[in-house]
C-alpha atoms as a PDB file:
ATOM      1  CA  UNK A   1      -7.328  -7.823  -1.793  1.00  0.00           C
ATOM      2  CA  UNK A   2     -10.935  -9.382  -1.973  1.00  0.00           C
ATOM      3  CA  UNK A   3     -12.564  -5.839  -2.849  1.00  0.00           C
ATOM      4  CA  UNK A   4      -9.835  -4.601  -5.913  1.00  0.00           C
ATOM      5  CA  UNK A   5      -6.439  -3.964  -6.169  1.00  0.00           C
ATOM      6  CA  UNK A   6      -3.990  -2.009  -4.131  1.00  0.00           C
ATOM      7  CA  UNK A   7      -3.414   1.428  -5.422  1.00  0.00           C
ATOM      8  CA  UNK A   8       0.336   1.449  -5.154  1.00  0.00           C
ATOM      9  CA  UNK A   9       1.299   4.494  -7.042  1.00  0.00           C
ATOM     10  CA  UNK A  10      -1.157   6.803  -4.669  1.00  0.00           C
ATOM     11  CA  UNK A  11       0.504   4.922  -1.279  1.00  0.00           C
ATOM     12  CA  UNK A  12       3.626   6.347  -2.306  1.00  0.00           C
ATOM     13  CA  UNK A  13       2.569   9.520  -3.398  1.00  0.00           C
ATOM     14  CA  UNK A  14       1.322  10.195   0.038  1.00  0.00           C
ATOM     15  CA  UNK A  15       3.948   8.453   1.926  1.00  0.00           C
ATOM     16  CA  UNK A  16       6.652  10.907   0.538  1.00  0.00           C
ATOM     17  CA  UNK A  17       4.037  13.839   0.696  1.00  0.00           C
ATOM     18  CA  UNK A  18       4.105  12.475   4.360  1.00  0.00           C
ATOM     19  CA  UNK A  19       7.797  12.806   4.058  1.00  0.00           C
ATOM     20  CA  UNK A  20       8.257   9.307   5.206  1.00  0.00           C
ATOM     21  CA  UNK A  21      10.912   6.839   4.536  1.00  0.00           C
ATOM     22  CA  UNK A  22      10.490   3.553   3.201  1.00  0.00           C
ATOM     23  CA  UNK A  23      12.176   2.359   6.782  1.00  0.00           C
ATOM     24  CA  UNK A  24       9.723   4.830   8.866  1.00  0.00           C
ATOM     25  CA  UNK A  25       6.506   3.070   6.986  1.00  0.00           C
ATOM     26  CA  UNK A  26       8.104  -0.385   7.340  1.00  0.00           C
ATOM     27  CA  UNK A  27       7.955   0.178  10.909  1.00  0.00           C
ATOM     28  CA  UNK A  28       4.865   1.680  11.719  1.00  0.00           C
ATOM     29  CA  UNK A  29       3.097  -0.980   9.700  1.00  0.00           C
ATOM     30  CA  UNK A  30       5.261  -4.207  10.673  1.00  0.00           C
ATOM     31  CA  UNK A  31       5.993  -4.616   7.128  1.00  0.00           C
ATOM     32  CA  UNK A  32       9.331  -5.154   5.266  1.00  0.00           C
ATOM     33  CA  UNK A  33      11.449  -2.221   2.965  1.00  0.00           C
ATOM     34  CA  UNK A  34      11.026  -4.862   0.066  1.00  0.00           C
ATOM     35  CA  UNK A  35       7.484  -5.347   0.349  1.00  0.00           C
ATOM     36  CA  UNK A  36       6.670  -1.884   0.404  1.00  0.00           C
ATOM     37  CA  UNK A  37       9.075  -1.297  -2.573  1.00  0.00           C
ATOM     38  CA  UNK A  38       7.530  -4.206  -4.159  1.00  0.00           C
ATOM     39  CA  UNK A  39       3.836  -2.992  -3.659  1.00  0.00           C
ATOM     40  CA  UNK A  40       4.707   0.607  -4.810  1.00  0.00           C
ATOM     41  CA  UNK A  41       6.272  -0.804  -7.941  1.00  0.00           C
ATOM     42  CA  UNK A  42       2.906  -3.021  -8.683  1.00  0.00           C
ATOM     43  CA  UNK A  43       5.313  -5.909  -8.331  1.00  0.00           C
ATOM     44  CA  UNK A  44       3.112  -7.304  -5.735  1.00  0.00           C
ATOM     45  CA  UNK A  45      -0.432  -6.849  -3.966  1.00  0.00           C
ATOM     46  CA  UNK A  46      -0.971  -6.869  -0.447  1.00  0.00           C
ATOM     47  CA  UNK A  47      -3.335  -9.598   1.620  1.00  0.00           C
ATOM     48  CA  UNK A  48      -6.454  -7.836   3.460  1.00  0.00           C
ATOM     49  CA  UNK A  49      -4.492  -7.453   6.454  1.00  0.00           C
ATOM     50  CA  UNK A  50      -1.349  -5.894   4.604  1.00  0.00           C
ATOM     51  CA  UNK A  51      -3.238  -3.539   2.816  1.00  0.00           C
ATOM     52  CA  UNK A  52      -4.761  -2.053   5.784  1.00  0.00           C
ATOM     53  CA  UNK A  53      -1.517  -1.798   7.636  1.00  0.00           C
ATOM     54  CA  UNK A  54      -0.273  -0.196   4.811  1.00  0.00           C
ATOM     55  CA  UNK A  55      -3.265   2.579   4.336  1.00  0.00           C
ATOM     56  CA  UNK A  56      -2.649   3.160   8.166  1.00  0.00           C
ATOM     57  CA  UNK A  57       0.411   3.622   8.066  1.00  0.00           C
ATOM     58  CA  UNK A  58      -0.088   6.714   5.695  1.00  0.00           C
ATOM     59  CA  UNK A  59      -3.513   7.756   7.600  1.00  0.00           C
ATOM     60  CA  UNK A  60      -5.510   6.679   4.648  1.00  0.00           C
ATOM     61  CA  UNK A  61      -8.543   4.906   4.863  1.00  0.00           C
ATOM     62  CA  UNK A  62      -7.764   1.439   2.715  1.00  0.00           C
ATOM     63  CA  UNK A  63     -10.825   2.730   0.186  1.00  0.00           C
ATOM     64  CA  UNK A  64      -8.814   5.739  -0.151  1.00  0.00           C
ATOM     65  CA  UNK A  65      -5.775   2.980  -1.583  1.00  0.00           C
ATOM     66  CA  UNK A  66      -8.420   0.801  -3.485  1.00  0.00           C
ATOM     67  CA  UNK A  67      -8.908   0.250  -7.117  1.00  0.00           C
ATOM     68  CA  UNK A  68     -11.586  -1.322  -8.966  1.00  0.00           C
ATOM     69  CA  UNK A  69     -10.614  -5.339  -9.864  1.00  0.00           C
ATOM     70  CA  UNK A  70      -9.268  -5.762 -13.099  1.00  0.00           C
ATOM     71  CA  UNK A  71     -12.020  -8.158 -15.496  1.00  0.00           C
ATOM     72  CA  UNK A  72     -10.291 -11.535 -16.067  1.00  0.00           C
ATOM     73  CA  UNK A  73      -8.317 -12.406 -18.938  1.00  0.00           C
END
């Protein structure tokens, strides 16, 4: 993401306060099981485009899934 990173842990915090599958989300976002997995594990970040499907999906605004950019290395 351009603006920071993906806030994985809170996605699935309120996709299973949602009470929604991994499957359900996949679907309403047009995403893959894996990918979500992947994203809620840190394992991988989410394009622009991704990241707001993914916020949607939970009825999040994506700032609402954003954190700060971690300083280079």
């Amino acid at each position: 993401m351009r603006d920071g990173r993906f806030d994985g842990t809170a996605f699935r915090a309120r996709r299973e306060a949602l009470g929604q599958t991994r499957s359900a989300c996949a679907i309403k976002a047009n995403l893959s099981e894996s990918f979500i997995k992947a994203v809620e594990l840190g394992k991988s970040e989410p394009g622009d485009n991704n990241a707001a499907a993914l916020a949607a999906a939970v009825d999040l605004d994506l700032a609402d899934l954003t954190l700060p950019k971690l300083p280079p290395d």
